[in-house]
C-alpha atoms as a PDB file:
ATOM      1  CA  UNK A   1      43.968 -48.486 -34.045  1.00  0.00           C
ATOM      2  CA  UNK A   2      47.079 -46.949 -35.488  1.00  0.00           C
ATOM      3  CA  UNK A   3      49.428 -49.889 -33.904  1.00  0.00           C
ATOM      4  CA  UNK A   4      49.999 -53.132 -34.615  1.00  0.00           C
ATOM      5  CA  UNK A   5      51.210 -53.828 -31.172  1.00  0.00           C
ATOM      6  CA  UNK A   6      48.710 -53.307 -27.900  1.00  0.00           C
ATOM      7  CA  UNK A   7      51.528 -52.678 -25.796  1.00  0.00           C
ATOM      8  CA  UNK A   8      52.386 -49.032 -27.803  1.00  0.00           C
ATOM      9  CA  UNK A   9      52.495 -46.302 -25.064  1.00  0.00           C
ATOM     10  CA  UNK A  10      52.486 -42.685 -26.201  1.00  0.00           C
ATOM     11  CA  UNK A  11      54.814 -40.375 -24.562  1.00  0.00           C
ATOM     12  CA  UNK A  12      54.601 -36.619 -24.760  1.00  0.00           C
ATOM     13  CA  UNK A  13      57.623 -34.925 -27.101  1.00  0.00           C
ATOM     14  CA  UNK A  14      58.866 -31.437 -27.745  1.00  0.00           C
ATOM     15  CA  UNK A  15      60.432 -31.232 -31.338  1.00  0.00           C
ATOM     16  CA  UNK A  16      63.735 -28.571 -31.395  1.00  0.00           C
ATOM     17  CA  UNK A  17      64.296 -27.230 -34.519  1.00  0.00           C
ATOM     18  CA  UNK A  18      68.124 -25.427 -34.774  1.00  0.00           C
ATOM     19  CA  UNK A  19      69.872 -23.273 -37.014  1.00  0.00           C
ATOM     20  CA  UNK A  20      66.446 -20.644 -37.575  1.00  0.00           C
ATOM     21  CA  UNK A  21      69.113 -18.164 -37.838  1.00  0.00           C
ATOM     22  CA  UNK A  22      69.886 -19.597 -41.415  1.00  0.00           C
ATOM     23  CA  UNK A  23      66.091 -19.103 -42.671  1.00  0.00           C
ATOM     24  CA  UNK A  24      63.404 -16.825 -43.815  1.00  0.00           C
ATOM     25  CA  UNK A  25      60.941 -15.143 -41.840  1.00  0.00           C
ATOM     26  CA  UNK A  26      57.753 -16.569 -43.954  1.00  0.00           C
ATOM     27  CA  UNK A  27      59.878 -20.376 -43.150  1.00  0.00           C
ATOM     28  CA  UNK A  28      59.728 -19.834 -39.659  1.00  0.00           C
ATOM     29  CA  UNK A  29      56.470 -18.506 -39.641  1.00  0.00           C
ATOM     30  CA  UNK A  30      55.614 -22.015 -40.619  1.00  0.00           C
ATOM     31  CA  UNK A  31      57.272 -23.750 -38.107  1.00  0.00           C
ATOM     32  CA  UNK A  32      55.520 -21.325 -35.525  1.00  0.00           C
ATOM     33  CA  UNK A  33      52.315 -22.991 -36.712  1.00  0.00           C
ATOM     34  CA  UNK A  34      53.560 -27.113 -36.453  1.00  0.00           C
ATOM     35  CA  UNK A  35      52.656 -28.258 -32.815  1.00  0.00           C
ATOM     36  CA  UNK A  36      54.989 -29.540 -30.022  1.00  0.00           C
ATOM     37  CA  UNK A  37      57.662 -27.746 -32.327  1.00  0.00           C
ATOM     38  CA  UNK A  38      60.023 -25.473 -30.901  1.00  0.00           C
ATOM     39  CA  UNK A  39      62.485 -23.194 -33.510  1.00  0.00           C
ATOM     40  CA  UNK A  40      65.636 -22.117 -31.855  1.00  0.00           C
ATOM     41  CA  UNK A  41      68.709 -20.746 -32.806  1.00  0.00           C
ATOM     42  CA  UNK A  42      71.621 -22.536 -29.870  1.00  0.00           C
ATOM     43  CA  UNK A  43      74.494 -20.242 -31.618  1.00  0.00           C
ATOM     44  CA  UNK A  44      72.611 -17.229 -31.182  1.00  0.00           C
ATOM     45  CA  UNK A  45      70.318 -18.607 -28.264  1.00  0.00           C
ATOM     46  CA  UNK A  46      67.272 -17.600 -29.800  1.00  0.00           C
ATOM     47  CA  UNK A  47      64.264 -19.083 -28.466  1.00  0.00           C
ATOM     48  CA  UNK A  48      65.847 -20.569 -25.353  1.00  0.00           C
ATOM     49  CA  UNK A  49      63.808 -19.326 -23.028  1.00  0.00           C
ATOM     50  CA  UNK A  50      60.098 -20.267 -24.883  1.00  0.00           C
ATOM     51  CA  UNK A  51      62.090 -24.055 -25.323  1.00  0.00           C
ATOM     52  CA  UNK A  52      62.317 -24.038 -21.466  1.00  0.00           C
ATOM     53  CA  UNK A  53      59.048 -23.173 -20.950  1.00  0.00           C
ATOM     54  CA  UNK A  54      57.199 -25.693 -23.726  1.00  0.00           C
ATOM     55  CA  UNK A  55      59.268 -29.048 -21.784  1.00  0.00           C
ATOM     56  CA  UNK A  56      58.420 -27.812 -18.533  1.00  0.00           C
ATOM     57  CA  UNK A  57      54.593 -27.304 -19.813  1.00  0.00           C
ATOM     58  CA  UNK A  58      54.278 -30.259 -22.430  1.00  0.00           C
ATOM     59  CA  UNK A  59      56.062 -33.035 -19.962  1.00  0.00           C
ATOM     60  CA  UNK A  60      54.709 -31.880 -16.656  1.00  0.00           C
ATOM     61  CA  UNK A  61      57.620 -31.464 -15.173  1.00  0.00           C
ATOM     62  CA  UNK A  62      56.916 -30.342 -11.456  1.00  0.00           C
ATOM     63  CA  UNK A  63      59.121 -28.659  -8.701  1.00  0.00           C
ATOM     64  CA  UNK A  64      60.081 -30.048  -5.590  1.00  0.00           C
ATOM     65  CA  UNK A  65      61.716 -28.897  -2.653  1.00  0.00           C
ATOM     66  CA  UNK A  66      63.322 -31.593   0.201  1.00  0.00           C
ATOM     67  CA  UNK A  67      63.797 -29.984   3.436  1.00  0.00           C
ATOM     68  CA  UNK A  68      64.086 -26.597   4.026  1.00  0.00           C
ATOM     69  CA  UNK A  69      66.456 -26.868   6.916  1.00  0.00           C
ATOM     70  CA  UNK A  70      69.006 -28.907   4.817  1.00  0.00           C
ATOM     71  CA  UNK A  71      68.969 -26.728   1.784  1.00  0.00           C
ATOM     72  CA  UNK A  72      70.976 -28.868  -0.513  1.00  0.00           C
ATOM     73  CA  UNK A  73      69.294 -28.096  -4.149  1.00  0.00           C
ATOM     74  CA  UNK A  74      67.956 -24.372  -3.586  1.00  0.00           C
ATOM     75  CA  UNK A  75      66.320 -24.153  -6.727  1.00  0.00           C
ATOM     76  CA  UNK A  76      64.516 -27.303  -5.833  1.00  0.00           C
ATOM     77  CA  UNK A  77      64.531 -30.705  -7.866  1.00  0.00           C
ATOM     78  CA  UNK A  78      63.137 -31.474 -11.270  1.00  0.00           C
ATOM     79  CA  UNK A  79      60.870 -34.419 -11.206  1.00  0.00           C
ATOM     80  CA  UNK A  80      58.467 -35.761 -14.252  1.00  0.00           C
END
């Protein structure tokens, strides 16, 4: 048991890691290699797309559409 408390829930968590632009290539080949970590770069928006993709992955985000007839979100709605 690594809690003292029984009520301890454990959520899933994407770490962002900015400013990559301002270190080594060997340095960020380490960070590659830490899980749930994600290296970007928001001035340069490097990595934006791969940051996307890990939350939508690692928190299970799903896609839902309401009714087609009323199209009021047409990309559909974002739901955990």
């Amino acid at each position: 048991m690594d809690s003292p408390y029984y009520f301890s829930v454990y959520i899933p968590a994407v770490y962002v890691l900015n400013k990559i632009d301002q270190i080594t290539i060997e340095e960020l080949d380490i960070l590659f290699q830490i899980p749930n970590v994600v290296p970007i770069s928001a001035h340069n928006m490097w990595n934006i797309d791969e940051l996307l993709e890990r939350i939508w992955q690692r928190l299970n985000f799903i896609r839902m559409h309401d009714n087609p007839d009323l199209i009021r979100f047409p990309s559909g709605l974002s739901l955990v």
